[in-house]
PDB file of N, CA and C in Angstrom:
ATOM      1  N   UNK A   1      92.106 109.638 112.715  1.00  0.00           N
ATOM      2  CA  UNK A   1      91.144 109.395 111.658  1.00  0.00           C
ATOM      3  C   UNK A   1      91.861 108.697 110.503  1.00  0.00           C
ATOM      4  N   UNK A   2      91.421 107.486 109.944  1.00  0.00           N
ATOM      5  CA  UNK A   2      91.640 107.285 108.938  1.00  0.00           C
ATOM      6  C   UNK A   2      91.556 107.573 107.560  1.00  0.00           C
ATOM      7  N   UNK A   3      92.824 107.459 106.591  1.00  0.00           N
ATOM      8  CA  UNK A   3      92.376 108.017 105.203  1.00  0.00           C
ATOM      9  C   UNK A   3      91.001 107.170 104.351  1.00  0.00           C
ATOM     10  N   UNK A   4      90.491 108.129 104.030  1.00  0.00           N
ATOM     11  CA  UNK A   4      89.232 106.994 103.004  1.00  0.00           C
ATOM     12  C   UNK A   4      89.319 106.233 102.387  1.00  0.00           C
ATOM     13  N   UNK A   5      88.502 104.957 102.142  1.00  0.00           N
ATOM     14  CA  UNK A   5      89.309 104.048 101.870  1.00  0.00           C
ATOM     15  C   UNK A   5      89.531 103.901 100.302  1.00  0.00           C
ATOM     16  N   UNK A   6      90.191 103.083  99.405  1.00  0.00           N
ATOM     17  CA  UNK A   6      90.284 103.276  98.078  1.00  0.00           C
ATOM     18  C   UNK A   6      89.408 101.950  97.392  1.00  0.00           C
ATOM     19  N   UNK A   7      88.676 102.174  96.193  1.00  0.00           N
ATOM     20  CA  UNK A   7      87.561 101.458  95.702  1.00  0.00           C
ATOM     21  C   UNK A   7      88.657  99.970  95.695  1.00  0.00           C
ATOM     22  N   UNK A   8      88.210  99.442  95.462  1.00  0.00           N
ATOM     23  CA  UNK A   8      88.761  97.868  95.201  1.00  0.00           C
ATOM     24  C   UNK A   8      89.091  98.270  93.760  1.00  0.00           C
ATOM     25  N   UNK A   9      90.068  96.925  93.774  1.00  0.00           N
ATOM     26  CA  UNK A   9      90.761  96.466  91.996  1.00  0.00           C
ATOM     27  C   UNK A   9      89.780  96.113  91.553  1.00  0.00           C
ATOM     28  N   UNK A  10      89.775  96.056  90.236  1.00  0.00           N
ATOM     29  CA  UNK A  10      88.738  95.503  89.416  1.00  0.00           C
ATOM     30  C   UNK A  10      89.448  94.040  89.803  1.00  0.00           C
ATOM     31  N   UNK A  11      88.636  93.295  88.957  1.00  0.00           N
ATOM     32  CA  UNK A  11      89.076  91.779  88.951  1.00  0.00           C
ATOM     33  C   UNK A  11      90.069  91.803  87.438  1.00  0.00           C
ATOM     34  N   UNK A  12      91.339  91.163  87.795  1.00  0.00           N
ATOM     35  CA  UNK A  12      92.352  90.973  86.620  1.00  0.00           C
ATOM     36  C   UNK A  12      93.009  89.982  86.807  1.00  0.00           C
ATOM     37  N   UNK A  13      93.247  89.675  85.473  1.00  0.00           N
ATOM     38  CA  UNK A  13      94.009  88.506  85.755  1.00  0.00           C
ATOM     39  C   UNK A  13      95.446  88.380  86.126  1.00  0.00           C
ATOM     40  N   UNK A  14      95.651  87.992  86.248  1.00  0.00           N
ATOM     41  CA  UNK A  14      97.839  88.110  86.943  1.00  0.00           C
ATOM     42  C   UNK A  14      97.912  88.612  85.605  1.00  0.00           C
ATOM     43  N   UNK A  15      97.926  88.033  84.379  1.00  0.00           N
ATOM     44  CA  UNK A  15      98.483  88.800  83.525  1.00  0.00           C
ATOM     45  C   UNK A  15      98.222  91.030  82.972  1.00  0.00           C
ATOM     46  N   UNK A  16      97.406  90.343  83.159  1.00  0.00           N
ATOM     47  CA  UNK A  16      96.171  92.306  83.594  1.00  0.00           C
ATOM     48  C   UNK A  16      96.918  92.969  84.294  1.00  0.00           C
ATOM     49  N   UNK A  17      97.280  92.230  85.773  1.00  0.00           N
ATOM     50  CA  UNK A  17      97.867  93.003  86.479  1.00  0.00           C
ATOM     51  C   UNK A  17      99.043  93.228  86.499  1.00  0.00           C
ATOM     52  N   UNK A  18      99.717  92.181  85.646  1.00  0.00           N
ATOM     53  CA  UNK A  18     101.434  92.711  85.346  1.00  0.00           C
ATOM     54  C   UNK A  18     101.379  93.936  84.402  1.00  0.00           C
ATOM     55  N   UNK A  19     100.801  93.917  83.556  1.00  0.00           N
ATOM     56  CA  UNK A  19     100.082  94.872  82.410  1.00  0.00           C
ATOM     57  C   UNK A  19     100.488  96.231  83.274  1.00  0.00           C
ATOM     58  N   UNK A  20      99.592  96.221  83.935  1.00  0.00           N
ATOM     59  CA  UNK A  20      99.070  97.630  84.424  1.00  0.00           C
ATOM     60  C   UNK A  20     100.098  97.816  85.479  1.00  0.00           C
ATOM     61  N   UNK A  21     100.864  97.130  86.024  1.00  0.00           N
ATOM     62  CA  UNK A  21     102.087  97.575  86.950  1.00  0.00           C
ATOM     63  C   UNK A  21     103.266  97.742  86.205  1.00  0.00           C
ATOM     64  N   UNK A  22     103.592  97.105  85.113  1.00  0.00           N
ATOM     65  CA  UNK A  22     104.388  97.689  84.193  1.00  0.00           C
ATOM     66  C   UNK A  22     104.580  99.206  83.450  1.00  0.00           C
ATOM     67  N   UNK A  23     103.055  99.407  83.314  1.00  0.00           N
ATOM     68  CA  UNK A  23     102.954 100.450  82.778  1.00  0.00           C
ATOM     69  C   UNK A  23     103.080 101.491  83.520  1.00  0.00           C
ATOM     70  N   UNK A  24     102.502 101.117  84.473  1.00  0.00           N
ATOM     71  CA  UNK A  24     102.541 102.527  85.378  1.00  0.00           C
ATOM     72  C   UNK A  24     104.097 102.681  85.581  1.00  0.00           C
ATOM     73  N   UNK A  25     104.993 101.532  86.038  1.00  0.00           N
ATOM     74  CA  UNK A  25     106.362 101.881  86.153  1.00  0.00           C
ATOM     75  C   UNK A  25     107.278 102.528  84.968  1.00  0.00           C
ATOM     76  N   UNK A  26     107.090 102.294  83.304  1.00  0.00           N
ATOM     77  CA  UNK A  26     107.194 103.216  82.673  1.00  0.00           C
ATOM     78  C   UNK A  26     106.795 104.395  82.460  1.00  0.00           C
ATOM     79  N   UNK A  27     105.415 104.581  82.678  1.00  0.00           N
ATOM     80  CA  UNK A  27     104.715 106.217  83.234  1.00  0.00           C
ATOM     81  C   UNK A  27     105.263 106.958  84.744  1.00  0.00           C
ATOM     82  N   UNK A  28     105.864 106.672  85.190  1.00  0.00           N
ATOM     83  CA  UNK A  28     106.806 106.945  86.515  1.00  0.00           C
ATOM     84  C   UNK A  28     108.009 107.235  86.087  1.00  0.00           C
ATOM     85  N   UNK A  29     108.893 106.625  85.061  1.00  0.00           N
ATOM     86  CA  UNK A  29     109.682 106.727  84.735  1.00  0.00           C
ATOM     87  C   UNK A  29     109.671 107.978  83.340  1.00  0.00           C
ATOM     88  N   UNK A  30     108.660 108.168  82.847  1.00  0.00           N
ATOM     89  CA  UNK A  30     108.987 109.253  82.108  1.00  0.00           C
ATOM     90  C   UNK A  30     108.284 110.235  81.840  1.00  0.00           C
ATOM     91  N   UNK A  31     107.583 110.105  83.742  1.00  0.00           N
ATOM     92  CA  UNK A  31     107.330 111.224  83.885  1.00  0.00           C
ATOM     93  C   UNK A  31     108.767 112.021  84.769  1.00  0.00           C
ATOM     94  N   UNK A  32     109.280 111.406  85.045  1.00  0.00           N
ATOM     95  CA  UNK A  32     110.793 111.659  85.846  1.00  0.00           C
ATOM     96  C   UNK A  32     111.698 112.556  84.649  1.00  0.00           C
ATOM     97  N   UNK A  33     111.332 111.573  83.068  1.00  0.00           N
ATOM     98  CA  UNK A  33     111.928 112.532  82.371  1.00  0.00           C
ATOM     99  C   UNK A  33     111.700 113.499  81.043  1.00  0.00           C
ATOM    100  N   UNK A  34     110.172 113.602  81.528  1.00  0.00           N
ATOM    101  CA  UNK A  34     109.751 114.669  80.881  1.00  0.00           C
ATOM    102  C   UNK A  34     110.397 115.868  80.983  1.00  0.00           C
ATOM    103  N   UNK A  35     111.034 116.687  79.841  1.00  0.00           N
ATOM    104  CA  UNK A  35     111.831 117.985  80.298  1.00  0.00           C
ATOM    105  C   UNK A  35     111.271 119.614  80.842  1.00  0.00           C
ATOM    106  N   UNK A  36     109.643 119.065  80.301  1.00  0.00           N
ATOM    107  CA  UNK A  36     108.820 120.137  80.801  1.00  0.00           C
ATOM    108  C   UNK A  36     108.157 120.152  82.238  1.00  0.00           C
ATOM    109  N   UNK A  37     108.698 118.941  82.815  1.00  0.00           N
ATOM    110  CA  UNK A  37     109.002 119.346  84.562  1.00  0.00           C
ATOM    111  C   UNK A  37     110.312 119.618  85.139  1.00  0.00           C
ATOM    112  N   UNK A  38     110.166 120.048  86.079  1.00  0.00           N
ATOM    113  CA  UNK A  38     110.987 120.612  87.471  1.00  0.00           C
ATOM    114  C   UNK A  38     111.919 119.340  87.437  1.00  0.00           C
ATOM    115  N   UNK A  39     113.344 119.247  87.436  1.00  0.00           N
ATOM    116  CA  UNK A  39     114.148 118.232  87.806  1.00  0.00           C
ATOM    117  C   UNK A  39     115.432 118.909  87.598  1.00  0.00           C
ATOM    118  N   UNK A  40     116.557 117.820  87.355  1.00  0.00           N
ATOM    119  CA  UNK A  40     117.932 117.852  87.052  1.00  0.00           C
ATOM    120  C   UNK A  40     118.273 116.731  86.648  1.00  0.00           C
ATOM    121  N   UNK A  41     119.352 117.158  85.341  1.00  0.00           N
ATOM    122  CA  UNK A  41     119.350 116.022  84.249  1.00  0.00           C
ATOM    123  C   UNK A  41     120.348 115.045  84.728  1.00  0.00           C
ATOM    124  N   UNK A  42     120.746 114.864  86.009  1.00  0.00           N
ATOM    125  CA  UNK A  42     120.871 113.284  86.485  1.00  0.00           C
ATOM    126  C   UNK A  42     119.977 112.511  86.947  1.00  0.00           C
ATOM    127  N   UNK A  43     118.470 113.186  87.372  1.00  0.00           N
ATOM    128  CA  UNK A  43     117.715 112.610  87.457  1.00  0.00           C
ATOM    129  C   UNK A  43     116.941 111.820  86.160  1.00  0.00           C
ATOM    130  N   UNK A  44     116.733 113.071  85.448  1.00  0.00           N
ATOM    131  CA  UNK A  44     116.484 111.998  84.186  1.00  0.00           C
ATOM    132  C   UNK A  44     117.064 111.261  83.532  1.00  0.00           C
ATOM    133  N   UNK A  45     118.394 111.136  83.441  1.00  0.00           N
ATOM    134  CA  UNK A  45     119.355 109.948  82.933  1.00  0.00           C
ATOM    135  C   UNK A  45     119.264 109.011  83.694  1.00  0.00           C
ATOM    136  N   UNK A  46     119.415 109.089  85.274  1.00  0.00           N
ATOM    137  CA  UNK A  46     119.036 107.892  85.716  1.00  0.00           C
ATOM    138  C   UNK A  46     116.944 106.851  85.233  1.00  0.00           C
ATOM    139  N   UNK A  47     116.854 107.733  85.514  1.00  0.00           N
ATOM    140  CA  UNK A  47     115.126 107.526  84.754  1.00  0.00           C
ATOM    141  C   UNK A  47     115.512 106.889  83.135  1.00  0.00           C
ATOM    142  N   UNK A  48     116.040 107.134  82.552  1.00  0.00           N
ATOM    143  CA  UNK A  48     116.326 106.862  80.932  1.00  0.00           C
ATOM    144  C   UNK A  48     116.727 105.726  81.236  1.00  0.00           C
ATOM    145  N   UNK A  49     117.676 105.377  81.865  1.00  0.00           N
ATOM    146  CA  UNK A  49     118.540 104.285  81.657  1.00  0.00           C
ATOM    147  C   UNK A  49     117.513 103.148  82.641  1.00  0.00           C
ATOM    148  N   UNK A  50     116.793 103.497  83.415  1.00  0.00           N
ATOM    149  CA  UNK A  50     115.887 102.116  84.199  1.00  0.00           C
ATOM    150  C   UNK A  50     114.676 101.769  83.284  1.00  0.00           C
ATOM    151  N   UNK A  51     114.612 103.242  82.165  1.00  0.00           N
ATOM    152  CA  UNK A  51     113.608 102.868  81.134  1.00  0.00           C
ATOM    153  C   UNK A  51     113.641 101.815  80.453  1.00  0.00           C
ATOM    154  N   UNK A  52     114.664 101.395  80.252  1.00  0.00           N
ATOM    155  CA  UNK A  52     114.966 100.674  78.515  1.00  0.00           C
ATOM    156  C   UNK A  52     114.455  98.991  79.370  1.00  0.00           C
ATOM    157  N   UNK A  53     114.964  98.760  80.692  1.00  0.00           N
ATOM    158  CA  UNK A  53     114.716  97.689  81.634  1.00  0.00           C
ATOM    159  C   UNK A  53     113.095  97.581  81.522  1.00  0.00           C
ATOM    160  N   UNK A  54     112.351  98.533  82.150  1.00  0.00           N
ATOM    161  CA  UNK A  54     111.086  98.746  82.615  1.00  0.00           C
ATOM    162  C   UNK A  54     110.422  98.307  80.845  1.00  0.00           C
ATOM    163  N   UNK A  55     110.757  98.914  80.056  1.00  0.00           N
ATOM    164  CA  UNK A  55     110.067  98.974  78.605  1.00  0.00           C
ATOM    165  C   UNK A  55     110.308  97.562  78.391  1.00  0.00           C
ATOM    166  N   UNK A  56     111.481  96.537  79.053  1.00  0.00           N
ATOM    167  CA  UNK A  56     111.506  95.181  78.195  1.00  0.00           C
ATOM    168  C   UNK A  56     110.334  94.548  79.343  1.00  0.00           C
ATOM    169  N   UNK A  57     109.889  94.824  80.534  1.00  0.00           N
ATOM    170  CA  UNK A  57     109.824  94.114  81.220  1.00  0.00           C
ATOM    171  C   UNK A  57     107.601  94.303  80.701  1.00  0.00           C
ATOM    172  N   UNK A  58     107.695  95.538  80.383  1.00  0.00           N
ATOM    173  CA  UNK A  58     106.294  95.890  79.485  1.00  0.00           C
ATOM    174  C   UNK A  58     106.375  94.759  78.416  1.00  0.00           C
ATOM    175  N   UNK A  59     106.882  94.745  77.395  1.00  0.00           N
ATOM    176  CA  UNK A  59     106.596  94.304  76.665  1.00  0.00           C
ATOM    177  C   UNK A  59     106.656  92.867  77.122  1.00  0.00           C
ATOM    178  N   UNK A  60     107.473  92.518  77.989  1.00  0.00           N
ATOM    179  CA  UNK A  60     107.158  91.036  78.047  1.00  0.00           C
ATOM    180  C   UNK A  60     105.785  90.719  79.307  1.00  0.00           C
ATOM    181  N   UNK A  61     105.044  91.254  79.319  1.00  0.00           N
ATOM    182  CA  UNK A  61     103.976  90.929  79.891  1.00  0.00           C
ATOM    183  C   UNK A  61     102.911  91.098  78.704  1.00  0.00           C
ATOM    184  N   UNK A  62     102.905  91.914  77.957  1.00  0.00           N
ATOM    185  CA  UNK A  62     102.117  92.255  76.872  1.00  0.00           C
ATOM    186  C   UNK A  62     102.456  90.910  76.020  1.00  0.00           C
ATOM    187  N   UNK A  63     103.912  90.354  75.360  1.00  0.00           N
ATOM    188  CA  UNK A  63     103.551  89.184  75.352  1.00  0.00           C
ATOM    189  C   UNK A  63     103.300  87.851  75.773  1.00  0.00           C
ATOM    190  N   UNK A  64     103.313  87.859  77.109  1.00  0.00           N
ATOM    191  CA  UNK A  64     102.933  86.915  78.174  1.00  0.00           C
ATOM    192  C   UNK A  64     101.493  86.622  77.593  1.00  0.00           C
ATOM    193  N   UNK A  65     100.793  87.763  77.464  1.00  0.00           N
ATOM    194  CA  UNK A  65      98.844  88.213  77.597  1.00  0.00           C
ATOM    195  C   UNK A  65      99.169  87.466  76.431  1.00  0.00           C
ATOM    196  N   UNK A  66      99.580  87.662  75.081  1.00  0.00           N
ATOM    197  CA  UNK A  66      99.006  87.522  73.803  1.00  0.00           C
ATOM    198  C   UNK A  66      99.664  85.618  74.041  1.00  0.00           C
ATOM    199  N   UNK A  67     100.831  85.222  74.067  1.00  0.00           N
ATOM    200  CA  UNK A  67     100.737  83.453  74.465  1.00  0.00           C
ATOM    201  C   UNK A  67      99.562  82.901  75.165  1.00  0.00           C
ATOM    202  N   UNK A  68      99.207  83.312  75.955  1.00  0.00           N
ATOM    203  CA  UNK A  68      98.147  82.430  76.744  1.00  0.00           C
ATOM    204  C   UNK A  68      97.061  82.868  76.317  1.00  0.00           C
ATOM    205  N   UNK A  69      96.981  83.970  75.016  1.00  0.00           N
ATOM    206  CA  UNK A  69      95.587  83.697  73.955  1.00  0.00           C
ATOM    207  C   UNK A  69      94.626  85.117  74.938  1.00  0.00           C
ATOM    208  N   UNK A  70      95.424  85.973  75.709  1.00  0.00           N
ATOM    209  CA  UNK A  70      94.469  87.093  76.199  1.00  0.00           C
ATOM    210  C   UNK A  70      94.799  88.239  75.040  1.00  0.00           C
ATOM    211  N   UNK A  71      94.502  87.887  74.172  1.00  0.00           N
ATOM    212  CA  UNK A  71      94.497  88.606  72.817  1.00  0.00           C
ATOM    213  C   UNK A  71      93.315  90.368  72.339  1.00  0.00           C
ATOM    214  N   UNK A  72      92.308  90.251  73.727  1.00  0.00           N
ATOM    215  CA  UNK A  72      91.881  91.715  73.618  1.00  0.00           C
ATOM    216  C   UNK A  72      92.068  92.489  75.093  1.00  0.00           C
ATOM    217  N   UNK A  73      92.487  93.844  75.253  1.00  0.00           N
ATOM    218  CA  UNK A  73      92.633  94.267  76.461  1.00  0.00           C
ATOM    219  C   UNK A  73      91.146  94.818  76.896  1.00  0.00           C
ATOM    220  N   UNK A  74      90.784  94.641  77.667  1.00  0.00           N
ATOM    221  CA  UNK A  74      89.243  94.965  78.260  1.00  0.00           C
ATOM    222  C   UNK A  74      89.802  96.433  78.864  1.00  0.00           C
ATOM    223  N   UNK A  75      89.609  97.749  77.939  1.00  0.00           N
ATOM    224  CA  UNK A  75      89.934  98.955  78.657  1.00  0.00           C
ATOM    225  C   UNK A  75      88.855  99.133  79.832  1.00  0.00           C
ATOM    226  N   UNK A  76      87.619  99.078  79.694  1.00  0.00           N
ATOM    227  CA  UNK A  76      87.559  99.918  81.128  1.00  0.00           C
ATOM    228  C   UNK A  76      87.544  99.057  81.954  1.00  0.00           C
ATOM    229  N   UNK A  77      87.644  97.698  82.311  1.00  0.00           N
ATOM    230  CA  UNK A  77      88.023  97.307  83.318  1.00  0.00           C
ATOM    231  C   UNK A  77      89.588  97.908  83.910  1.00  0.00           C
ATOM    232  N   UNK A  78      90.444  97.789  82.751  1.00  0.00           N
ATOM    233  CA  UNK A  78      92.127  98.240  82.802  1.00  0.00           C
ATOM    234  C   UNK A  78      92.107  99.932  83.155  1.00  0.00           C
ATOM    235  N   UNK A  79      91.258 100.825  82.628  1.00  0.00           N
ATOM    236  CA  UNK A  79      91.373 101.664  83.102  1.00  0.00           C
ATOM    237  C   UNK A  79      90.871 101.965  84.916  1.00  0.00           C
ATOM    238  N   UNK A  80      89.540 101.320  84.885  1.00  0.00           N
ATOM    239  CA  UNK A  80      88.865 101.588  86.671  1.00  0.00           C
ATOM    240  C   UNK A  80      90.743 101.042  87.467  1.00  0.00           C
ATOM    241  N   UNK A  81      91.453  99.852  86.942  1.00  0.00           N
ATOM    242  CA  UNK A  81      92.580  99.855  87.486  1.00  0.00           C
ATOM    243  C   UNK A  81      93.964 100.515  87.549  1.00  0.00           C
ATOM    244  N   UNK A  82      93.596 101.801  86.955  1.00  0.00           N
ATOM    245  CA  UNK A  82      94.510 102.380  86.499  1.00  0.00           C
ATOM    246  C   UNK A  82      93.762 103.984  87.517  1.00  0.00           C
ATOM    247  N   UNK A  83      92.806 103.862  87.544  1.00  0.00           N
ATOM    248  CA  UNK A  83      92.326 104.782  88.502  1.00  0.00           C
ATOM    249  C   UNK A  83      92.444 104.681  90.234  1.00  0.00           C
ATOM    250  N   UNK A  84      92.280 103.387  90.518  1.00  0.00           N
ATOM    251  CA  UNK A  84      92.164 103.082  91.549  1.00  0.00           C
ATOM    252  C   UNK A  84      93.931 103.233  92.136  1.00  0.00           C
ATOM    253  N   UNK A  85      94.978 103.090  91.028  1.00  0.00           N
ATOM    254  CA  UNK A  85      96.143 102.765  91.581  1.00  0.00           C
ATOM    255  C   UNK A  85      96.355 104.753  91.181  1.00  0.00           C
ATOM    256  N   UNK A  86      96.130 105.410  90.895  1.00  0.00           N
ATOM    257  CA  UNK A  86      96.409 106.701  90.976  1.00  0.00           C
ATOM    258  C   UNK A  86      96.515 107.343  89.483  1.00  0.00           C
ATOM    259  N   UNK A  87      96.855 106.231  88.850  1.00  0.00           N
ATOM    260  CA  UNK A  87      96.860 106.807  87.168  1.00  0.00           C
ATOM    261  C   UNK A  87      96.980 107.753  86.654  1.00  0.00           C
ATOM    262  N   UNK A  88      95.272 108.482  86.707  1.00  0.00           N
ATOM    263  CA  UNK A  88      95.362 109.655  86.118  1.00  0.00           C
ATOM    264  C   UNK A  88      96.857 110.888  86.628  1.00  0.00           C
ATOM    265  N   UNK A  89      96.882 110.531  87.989  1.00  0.00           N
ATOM    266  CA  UNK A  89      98.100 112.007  88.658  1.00  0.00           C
ATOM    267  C   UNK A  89      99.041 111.612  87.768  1.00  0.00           C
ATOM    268  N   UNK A  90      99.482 110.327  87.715  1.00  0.00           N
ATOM    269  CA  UNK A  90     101.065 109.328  87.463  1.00  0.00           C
ATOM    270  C   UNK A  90     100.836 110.237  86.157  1.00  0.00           C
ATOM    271  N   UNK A  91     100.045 110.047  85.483  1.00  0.00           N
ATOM    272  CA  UNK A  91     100.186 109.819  83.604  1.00  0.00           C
ATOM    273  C   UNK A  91     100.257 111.318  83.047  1.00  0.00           C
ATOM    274  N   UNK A  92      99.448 112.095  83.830  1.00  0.00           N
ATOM    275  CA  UNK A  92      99.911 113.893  84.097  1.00  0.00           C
ATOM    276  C   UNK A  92     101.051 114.012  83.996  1.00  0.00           C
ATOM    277  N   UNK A  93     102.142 113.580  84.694  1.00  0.00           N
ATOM    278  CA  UNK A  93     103.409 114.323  84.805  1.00  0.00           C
ATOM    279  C   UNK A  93     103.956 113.509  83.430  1.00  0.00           C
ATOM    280  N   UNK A  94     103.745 113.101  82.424  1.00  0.00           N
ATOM    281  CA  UNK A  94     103.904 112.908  80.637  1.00  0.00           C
ATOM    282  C   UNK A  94     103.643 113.471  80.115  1.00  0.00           C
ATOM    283  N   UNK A  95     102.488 114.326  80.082  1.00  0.00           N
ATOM    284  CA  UNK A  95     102.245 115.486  79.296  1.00  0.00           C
ATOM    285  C   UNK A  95     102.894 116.732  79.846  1.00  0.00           C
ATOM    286  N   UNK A  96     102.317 117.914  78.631  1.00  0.00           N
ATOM    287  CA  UNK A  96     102.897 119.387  78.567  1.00  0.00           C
ATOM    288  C   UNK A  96     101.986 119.916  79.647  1.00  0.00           C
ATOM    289  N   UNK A  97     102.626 120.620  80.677  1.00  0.00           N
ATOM    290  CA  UNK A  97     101.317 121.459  81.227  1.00  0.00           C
ATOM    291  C   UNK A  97     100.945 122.524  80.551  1.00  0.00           C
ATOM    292  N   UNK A  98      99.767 122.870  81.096  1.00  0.00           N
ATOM    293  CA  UNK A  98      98.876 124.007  80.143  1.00  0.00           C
ATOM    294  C   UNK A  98     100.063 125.199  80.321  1.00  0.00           C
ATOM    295  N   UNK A  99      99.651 126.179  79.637  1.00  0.00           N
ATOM    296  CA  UNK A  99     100.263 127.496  79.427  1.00  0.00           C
ATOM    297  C   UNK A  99     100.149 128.483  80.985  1.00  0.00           C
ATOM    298  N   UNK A 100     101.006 128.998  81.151  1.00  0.00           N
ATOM    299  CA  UNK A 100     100.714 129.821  82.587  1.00  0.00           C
ATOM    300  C   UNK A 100     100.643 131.392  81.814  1.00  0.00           C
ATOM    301  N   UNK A 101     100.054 132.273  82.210  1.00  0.00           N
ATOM    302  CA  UNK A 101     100.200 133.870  81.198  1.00  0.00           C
ATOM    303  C   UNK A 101     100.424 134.376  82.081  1.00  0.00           C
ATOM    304  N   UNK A 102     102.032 134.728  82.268  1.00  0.00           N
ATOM    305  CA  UNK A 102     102.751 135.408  83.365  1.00  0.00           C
ATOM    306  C   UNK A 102     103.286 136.522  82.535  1.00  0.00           C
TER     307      UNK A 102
END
């Protein structure tokens, strides 16, 4: 049986979509080093240090968008693409989890 299938991308532009693959690769990356998850702190140093890469490689798509004059981000199109690629789980492991009352 096959897995179900996943909605389509919205429509984006190459620049949209560097956008949103950037980001998610910094949201990957710190969710790796959030200290209020499960790890070991060579994992997050390695995560820190691919950050500072990943963060130039964000911003230079963000100003890629603003040169060629894509000067407003259309969120919910950017978000339905941010859903479709898994987002919401990715962007979870950045925040605090709730309280456990053990």
């Amino acid at each position: 049986m096959l897995p179900p299938e996943l909605p389509p991308l919205p429509a984006l532009t190459r620049a949209e979509g560097e956008l949103i693959d950037r980001y998610l690769d910094v949201v990957d990356l710190l969710g790796r080093i959030n200290p209020a998850q499960h790890g070991d702190t060579y994992r997050g140093l390695r995560a820190a240090q691919a950050l500072v890469r990943k963060a130039a490689e964000l911003r230079d798509a963000l100003a890629l968008m603003h040169q060629r004059g894509e000067t407003e981000l259309h969120a919910p199109t950017l978000a339905r693409a941010l859903r479709v690629l898994d987002g919401e789980r990715r962007t979870a492991r950045v925040t605090v989890p709730p309280r456990s009352d053990n």
